[in-house]
Every structure is written in structure tokens, then in C-alpha cells.
C-alpha atoms as a PDB file:
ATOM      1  CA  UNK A   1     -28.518   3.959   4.279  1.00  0.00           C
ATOM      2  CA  UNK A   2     -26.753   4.960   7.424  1.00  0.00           C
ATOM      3  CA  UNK A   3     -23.696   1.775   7.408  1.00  0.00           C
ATOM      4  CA  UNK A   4     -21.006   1.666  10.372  1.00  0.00           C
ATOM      5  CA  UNK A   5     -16.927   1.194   8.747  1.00  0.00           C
ATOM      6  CA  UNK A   6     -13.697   1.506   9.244  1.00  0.00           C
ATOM      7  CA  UNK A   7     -11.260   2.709   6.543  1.00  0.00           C
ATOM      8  CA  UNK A   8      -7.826   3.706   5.390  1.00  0.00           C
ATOM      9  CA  UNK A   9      -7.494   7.480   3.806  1.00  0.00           C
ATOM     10  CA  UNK A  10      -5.453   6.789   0.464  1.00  0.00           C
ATOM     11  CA  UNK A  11      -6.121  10.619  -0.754  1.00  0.00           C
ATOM     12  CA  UNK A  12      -7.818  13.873  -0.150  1.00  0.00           C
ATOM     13  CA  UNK A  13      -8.597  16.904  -2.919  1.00  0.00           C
ATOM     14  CA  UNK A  14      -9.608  20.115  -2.352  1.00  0.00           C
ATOM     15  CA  UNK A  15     -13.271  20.605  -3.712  1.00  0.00           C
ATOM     16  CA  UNK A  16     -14.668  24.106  -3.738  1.00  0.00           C
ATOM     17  CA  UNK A  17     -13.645  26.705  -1.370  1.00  0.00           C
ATOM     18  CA  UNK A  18     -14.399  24.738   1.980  1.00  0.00           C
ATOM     19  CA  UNK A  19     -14.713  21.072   0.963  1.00  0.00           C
ATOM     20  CA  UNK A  20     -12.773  17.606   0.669  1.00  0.00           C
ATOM     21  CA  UNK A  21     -13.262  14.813  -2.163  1.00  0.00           C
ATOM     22  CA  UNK A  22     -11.827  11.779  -0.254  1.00  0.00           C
ATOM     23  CA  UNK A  23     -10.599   8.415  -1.422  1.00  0.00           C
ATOM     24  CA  UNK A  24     -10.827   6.138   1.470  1.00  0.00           C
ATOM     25  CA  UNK A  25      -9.846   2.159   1.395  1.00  0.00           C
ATOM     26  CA  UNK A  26     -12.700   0.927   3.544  1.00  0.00           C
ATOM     27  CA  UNK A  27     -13.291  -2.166   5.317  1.00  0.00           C
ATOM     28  CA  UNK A  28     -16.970  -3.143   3.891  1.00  0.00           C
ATOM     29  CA  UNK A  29     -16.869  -1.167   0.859  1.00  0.00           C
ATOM     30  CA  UNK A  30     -13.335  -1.276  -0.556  1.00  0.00           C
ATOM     31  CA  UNK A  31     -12.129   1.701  -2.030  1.00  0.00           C
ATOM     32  CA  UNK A  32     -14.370   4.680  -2.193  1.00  0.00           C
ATOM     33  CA  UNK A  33     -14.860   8.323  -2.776  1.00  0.00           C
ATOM     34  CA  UNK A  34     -16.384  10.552  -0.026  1.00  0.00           C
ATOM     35  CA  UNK A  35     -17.637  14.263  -0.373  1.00  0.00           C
ATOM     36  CA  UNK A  36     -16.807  16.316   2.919  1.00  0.00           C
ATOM     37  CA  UNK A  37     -18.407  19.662   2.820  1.00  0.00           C
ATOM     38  CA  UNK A  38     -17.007  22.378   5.082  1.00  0.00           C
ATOM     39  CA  UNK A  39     -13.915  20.530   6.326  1.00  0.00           C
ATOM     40  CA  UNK A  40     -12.142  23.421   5.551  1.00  0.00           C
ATOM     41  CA  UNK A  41     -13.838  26.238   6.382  1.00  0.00           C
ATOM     42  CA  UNK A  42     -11.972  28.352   9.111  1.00  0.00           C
ATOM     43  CA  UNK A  43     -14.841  28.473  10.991  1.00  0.00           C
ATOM     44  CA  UNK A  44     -15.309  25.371  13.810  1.00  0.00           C
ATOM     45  CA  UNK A  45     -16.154  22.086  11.936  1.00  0.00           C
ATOM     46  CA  UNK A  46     -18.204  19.298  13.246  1.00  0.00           C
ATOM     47  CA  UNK A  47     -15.795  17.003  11.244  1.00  0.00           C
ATOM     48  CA  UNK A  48     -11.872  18.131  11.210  1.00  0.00           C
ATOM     49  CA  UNK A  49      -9.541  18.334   7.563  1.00  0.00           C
ATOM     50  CA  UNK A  50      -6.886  16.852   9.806  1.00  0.00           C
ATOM     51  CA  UNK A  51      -8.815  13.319  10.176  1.00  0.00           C
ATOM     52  CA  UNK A  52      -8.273  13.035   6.110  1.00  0.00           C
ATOM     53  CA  UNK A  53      -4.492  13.117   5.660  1.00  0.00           C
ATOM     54  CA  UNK A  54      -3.312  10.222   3.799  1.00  0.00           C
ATOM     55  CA  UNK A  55      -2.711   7.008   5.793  1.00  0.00           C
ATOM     56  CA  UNK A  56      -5.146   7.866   8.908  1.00  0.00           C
ATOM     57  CA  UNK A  57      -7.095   4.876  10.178  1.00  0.00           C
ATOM     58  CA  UNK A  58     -10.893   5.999  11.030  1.00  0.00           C
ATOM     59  CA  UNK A  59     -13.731   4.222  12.110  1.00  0.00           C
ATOM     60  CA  UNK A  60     -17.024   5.906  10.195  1.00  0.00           C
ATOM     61  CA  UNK A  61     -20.732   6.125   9.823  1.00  0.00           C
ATOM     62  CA  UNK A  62     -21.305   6.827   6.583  1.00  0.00           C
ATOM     63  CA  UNK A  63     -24.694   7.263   4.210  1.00  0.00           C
ATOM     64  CA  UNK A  64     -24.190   4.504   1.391  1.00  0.00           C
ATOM     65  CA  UNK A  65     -25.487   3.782  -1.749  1.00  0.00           C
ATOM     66  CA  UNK A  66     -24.276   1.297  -4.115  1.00  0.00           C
ATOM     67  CA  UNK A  67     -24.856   2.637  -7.259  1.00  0.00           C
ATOM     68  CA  UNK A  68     -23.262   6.222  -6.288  1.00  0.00           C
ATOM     69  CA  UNK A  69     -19.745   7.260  -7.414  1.00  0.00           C
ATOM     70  CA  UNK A  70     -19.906   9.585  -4.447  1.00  0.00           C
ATOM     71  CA  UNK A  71     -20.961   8.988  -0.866  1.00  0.00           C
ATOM     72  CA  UNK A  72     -21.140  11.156   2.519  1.00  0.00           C
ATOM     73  CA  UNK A  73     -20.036  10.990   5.913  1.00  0.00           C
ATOM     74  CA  UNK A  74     -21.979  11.502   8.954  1.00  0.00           C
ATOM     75  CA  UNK A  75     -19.385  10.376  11.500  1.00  0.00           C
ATOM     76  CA  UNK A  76     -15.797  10.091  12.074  1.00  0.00           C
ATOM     77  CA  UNK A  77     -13.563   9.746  15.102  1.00  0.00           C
ATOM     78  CA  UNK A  78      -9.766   8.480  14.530  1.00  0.00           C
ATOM     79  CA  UNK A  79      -9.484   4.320  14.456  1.00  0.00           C
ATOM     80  CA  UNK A  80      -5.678   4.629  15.496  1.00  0.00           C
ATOM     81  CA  UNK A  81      -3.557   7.607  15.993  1.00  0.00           C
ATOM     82  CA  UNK A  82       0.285   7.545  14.850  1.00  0.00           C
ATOM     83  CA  UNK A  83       2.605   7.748  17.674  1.00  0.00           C
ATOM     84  CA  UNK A  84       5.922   7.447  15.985  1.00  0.00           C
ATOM     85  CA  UNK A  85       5.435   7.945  12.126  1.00  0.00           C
ATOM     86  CA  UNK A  86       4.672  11.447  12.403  1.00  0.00           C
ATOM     87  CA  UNK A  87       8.024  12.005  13.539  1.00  0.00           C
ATOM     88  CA  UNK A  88      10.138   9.931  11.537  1.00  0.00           C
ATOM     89  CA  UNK A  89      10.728  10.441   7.839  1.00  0.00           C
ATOM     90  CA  UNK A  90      11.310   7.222   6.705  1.00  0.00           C
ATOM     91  CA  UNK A  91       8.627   5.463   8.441  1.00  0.00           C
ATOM     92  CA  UNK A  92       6.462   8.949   7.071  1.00  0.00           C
ATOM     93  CA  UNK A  93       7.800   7.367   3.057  1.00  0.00           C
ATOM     94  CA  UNK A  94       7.541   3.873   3.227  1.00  0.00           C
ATOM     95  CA  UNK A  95       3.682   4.771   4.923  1.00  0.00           C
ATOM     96  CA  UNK A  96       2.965   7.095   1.622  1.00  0.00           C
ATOM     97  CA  UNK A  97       3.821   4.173  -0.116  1.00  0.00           C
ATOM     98  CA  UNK A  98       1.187   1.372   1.321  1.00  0.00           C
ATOM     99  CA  UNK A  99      -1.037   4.254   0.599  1.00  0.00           C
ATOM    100  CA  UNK A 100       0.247   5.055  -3.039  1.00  0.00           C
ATOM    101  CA  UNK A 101       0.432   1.260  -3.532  1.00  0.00           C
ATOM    102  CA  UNK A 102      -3.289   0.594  -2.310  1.00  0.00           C
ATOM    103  CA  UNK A 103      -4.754   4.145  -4.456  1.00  0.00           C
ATOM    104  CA  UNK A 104      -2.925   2.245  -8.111  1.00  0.00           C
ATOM    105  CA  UNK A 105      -4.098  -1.160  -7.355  1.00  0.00           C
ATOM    106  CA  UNK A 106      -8.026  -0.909  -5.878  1.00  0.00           C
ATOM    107  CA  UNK A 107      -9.602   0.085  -8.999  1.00  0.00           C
ATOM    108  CA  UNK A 108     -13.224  -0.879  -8.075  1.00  0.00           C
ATOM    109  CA  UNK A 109     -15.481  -0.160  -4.912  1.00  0.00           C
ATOM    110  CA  UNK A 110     -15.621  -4.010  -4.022  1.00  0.00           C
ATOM    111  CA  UNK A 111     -14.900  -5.109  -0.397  1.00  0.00           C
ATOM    112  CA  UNK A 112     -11.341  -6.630   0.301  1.00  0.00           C
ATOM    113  CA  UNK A 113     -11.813  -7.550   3.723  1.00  0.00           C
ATOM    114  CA  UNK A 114      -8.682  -9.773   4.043  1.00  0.00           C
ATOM    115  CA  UNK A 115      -6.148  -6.816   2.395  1.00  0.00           C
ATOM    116  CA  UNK A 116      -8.090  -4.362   4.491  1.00  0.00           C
ATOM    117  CA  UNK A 117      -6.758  -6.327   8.346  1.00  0.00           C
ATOM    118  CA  UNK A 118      -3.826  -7.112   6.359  1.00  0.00           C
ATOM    119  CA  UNK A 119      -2.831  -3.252   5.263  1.00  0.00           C
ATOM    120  CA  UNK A 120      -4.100  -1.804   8.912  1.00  0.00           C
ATOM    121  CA  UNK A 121      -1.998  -4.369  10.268  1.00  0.00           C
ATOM    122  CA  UNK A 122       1.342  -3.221   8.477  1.00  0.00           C
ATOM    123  CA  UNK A 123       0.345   0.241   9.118  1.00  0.00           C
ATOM    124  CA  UNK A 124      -0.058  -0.053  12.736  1.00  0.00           C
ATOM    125  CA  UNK A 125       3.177  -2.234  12.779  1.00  0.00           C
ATOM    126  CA  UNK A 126       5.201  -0.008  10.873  1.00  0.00           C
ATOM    127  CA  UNK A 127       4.565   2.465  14.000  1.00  0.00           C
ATOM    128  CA  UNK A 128       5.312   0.317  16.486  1.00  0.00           C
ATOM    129  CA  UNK A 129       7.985  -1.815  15.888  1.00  0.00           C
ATOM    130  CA  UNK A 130      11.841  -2.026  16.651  1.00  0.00           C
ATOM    131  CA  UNK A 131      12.738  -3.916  14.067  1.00  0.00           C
ATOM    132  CA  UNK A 132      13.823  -2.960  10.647  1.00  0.00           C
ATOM    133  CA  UNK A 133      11.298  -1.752   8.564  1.00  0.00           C
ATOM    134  CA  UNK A 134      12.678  -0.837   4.882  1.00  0.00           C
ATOM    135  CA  UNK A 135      11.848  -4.569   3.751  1.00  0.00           C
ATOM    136  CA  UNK A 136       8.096  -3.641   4.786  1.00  0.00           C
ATOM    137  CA  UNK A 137       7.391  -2.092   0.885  1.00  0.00           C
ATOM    138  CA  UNK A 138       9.302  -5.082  -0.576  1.00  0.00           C
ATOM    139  CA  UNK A 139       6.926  -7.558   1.940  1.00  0.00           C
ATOM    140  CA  UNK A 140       3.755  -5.168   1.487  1.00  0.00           C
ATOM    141  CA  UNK A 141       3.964  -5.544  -2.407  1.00  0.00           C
ATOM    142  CA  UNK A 142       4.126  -9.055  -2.545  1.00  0.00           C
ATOM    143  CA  UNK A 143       1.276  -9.912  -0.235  1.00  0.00           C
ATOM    144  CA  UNK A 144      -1.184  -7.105  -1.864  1.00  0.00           C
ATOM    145  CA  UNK A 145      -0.327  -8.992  -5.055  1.00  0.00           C
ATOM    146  CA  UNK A 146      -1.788 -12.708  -3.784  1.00  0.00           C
ATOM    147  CA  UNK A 147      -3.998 -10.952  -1.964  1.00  0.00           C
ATOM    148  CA  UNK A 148      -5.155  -9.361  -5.238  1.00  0.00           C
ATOM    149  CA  UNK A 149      -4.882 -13.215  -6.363  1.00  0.00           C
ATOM    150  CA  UNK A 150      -1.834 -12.315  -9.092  1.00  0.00           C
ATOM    151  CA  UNK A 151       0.995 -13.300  -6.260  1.00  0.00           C
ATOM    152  CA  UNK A 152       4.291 -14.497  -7.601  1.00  0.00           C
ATOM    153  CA  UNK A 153       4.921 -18.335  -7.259  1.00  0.00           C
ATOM    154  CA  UNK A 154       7.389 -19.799  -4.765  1.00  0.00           C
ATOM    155  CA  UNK A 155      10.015 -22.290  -6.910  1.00  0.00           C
ATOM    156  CA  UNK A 156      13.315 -21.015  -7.124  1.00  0.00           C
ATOM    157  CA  UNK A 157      15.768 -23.359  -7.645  1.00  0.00           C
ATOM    158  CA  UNK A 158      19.294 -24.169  -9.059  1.00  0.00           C
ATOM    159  CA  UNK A 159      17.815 -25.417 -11.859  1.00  0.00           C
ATOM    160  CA  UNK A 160      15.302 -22.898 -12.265  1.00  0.00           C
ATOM    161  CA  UNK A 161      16.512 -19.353 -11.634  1.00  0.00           C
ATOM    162  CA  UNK A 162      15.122 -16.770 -13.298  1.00  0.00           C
ATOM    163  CA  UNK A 163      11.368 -15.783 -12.717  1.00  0.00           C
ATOM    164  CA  UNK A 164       9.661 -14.307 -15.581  1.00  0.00           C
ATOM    165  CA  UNK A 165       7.771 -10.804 -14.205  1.00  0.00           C
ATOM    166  CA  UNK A 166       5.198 -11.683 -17.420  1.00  0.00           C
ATOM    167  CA  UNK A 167       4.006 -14.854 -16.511  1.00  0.00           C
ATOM    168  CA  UNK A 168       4.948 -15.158 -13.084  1.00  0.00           C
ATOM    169  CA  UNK A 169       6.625 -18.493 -13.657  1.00  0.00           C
ATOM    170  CA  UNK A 170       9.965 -19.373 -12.532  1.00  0.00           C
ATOM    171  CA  UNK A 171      12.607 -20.674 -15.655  1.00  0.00           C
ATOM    172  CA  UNK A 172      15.097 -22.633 -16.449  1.00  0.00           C
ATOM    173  CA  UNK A 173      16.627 -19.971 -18.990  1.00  0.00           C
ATOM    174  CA  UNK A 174      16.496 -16.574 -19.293  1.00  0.00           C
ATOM    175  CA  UNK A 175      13.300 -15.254 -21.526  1.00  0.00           C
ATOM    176  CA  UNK A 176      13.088 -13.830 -24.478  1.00  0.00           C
ATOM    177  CA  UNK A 177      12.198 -10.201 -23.275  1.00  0.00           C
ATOM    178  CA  UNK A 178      13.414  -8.194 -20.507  1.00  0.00           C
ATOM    179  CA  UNK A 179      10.502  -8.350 -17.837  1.00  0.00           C
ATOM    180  CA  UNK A 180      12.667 -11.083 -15.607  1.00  0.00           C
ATOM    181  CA  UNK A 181      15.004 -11.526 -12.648  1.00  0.00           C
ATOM    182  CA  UNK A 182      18.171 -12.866 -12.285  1.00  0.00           C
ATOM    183  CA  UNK A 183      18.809 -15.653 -10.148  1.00  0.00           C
ATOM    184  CA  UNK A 184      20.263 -13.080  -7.463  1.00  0.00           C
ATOM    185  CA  UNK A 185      16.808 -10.973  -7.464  1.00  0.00           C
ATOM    186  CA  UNK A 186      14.900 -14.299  -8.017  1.00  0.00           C
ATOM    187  CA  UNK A 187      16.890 -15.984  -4.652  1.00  0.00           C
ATOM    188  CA  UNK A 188      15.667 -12.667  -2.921  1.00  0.00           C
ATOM    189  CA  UNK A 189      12.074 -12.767  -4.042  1.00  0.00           C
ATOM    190  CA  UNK A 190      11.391 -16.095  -3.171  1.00  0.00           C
ATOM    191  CA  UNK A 191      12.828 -16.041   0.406  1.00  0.00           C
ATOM    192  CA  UNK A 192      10.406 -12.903   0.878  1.00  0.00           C
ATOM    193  CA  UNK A 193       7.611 -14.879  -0.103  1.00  0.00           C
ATOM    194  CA  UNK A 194       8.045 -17.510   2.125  1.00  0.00           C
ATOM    195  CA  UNK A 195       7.949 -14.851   4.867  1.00  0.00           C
ATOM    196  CA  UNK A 196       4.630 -15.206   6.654  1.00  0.00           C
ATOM    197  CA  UNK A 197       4.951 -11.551   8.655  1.00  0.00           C
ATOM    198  CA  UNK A 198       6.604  -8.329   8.240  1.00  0.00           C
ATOM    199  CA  UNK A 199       8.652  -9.196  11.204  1.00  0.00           C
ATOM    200  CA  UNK A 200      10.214 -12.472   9.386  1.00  0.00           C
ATOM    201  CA  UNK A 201      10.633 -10.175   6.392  1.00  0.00           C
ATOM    202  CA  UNK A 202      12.904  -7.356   8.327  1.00  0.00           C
ATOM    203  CA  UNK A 203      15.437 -10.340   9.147  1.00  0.00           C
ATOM    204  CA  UNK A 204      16.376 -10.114   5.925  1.00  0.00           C
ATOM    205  CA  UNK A 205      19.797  -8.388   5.154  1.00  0.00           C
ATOM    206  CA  UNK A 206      19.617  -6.836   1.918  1.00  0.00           C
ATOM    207  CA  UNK A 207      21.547  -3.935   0.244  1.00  0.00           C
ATOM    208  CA  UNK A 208      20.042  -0.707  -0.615  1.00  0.00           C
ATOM    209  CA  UNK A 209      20.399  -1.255  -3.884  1.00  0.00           C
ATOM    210  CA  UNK A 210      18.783  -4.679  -3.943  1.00  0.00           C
ATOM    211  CA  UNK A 211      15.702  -3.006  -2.207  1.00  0.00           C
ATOM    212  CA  UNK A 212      15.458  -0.349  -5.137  1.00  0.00           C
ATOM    213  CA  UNK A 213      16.303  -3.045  -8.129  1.00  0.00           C
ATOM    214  CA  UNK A 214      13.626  -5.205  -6.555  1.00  0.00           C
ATOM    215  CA  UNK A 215      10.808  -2.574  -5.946  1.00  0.00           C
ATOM    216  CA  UNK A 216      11.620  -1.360  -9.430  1.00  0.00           C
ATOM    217  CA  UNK A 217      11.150  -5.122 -10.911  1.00  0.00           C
ATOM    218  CA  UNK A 218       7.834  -5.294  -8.641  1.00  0.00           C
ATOM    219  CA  UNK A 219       5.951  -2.345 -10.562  1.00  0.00           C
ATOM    220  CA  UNK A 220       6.876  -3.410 -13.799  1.00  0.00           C
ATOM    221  CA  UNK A 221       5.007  -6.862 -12.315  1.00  0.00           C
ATOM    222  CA  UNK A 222       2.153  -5.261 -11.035  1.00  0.00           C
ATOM    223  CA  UNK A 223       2.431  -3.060 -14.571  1.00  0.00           C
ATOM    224  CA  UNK A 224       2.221  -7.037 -16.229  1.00  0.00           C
ATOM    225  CA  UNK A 225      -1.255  -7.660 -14.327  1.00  0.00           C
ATOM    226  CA  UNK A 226      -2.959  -5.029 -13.013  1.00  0.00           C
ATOM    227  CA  UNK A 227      -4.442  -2.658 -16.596  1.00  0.00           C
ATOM    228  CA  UNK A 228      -3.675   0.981 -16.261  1.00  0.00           C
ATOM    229  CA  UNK A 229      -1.041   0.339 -13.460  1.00  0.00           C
ATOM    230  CA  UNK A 230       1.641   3.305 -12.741  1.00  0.00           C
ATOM    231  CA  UNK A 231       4.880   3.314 -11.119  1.00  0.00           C
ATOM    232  CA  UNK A 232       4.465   5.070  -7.715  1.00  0.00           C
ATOM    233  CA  UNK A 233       5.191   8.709  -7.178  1.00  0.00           C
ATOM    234  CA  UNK A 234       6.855   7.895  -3.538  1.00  0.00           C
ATOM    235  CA  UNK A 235       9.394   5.446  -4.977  1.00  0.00           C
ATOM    236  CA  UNK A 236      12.261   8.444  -5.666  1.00  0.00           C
ATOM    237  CA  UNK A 237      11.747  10.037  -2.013  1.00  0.00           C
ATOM    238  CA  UNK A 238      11.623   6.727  -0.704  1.00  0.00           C
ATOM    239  CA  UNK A 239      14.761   5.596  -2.292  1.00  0.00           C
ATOM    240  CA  UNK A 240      16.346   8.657  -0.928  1.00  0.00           C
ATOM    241  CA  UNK A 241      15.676   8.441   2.468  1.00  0.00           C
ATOM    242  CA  UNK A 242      17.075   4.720   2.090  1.00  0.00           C
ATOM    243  CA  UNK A 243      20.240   5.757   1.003  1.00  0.00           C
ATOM    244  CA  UNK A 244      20.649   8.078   4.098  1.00  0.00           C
ATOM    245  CA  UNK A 245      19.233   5.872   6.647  1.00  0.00           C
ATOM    246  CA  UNK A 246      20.190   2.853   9.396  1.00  0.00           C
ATOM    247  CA  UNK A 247      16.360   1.458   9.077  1.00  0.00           C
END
């Protein structure tokens, strides 16, 4: 059945000698796989490889059917088109990583509709905006993981300082196992939470290396409550570019 969508390409692999198996994030159908034959033939294609690189936004007709592990596409034009992450490196990174980020933690084709407007939203942001963006991945991971419903808690306190990564509970002690944060990390974390948009988020001063620490910490959560969970491929580039940049 022929079904109109938009949708968020999280990865594309070569399949044959002319073809594309795509993973695409979409709006009605959460995350999905899509068969494009001929993208890649050097001969003129009615539907372009270039609409498939990781992180374009497309709107799409495409033939669905529930109980298939693979689906087709009969149309696709660009939903948005990048003015200023194409160009930058670490806007390129922290992009890679929405897209990493979404690929490890959708890990059924059921509709998200609410992370779907909220992860176009960053995206389109993150290539617009002025303001500081290398808080987005700390902000982006946070709000995928209530939207996800396994969000951290809000609580920090004096009297309760360290939040435990296992059971997403704030303490009064440290735990008996390493999977925490100290007060300093747990101050951080709770000030991003009670950020409502990315733009609240980048008025946050933070080091470099509380960014990493933190991100690190954050996988190891997601690790806690999402089965099969991996630590991104992205993070090491993305650290790197941090450590040379003003963003």
C-alpha cells in the first residue's frame, strides 16, 4: 500500500552492484529498512544515491507492508536541504551522532512520532543556529532517553548528590558499583534536564572535558536500559573536533 512519510536517513549499504539497503527513521513507521534498486548505477536514475547520505531529511511515498522486514520506495524529493553543516566539521560530527544515537536506540519499526519532530527539530537547528552547539549531543541524549520513557530523574540536591546510572535514582551516598556520577557530573546533568530547548542547553558553560566525561557516563546509561546497546562509533571524532574547536 502506496503510504505518504517523511523520514530521517540513519544509514545506507551498498547492495549488489547498483543498489542501496537503507535504514531510514520515519515519521509513521519508525525506523525502517528500504531496498533502492539502481541508485547507483552510472546511468541517469529516477531516484539519486545522494538523497540517502546519513542525516538527510526526505519526504517519501513509499509501498508498505507491515509484516515485511524490507520495503520500497516510489518517491523521494529532499524534506530540508543542509545549508551550513555540509561545510562545517563539527556541526558534520555532532549530526553523525543524532544519527548514530537514533540507528543504537530504535530497535523496532514502531512509530515515534514525538522523537521524530523532536530529532528533525535538532537537526534543522543544529544548521541554523548561532549559538553554541557542542551541548546539543549532551541535550539530544537526554531527551531521546524520556522520550524513549527511560529519562533520568531531576533531584539533585546537597543532600543527595550522586545519581546512580543503574537505577536512575539520585543518592545520598555513593553506590556500591561504579555506574554513578559525582556530585560535579550529577550538578551538570540535572541543570541539562531542566533545559526545555537546545537553545537553553548551549547557555551552559561547560569544559571539554566535562562534555566527554558526561557523554561517556550517558552510554554506559543508555548501556543500563536499552539491551544490546553500543557505545557510538562518532564519539572519538567527535571528541576530537571538540578539543580543536570555539563551538
Amino acid at each position: 500500500m502506496l503510504q505518504k512519510t517523511r523520514g530521517i536517513v540513519l544509514r545506507a549499504v551498498k547492495y549488489g552492484e547498483t543498489s542501496l539497503v537503507v535504514t531510514i527513521f520515519t515519521e509513521e513507521f519508525g525506523i525502517q529498512s528500504y531496498l533502492v534498486n539502481g541508485v547507483r548505477s552510472t546511468r541517469s536514475a529516477r531516484i539519486k544515491a545522494a538523497s540517502f547520505q546519513p542525516g538527510m531529511m526526505l519526504d517519501m511515498v513509499v509501498y508498505h507492508h507491515a509484516r515485511k522486514s524490507l520495503q520500497r520506495i516510489a518517491e523521494v524529493q529532499y524534506g530540508y536541504l543542509y545549508q551550513r553543516i555540509p561545510f562545517d566539521p563539527v556541526r558534520t560530527a555532532i549530526m553523525l551522532y543524532i544519527v548514530e544515537l537514533l540507528l543504537r536506540v530504535l530497535q523496532h519499526p514502531q512509530a515515534f512520532k514525538d522523537l521524530y519532530a523532536f530529532s528533525e527539530q535538532q537537526l534543522r537547528w543544529l544548521d541554523r543556529t548561532d549559538a553554541g552547539i557542542a551541548n546539543l549531543p549532551l541535550f539530544f541524549t537526554l531527551r531521546v532517553a524520556a522520550l524513549l520513557g527511560i529519562g533520568l530523574p531531576r533531584g539533585f540536591s546537597a543532600a543527595m548528590p550522586y545519581l546512580d546510572l543503574r537505577e536512575g535514582i539520585f543518592l545520598s551516598h555513593v553506590p556500591a558499583h561504579p555506574d554513578y556520577l559525582d556530585a560535579a557530573a550529577s550538578e551538570i546533568t540535572d541543570r541539562l534536564l531542566s533545559c526545555q530547548t537546545a537553545e537553553d542547553a548551549a547557555t551552559l558553560r561547560l569544559q571539554q572535558t566535562e562534555r566527554r566525561k558526561l557523554l561517556l557516563h550517558y552510554q554506559d546509561y543508555l548501556r543500563w536500559h536499552i539491551p544490546g546497546f553500543t557505545a557510538l562509533q562518532v564519539l572519538p571524532t567527535l571528541f576530537q573536533l571538540f578539543d580543536t574547536s570555539d563551538s
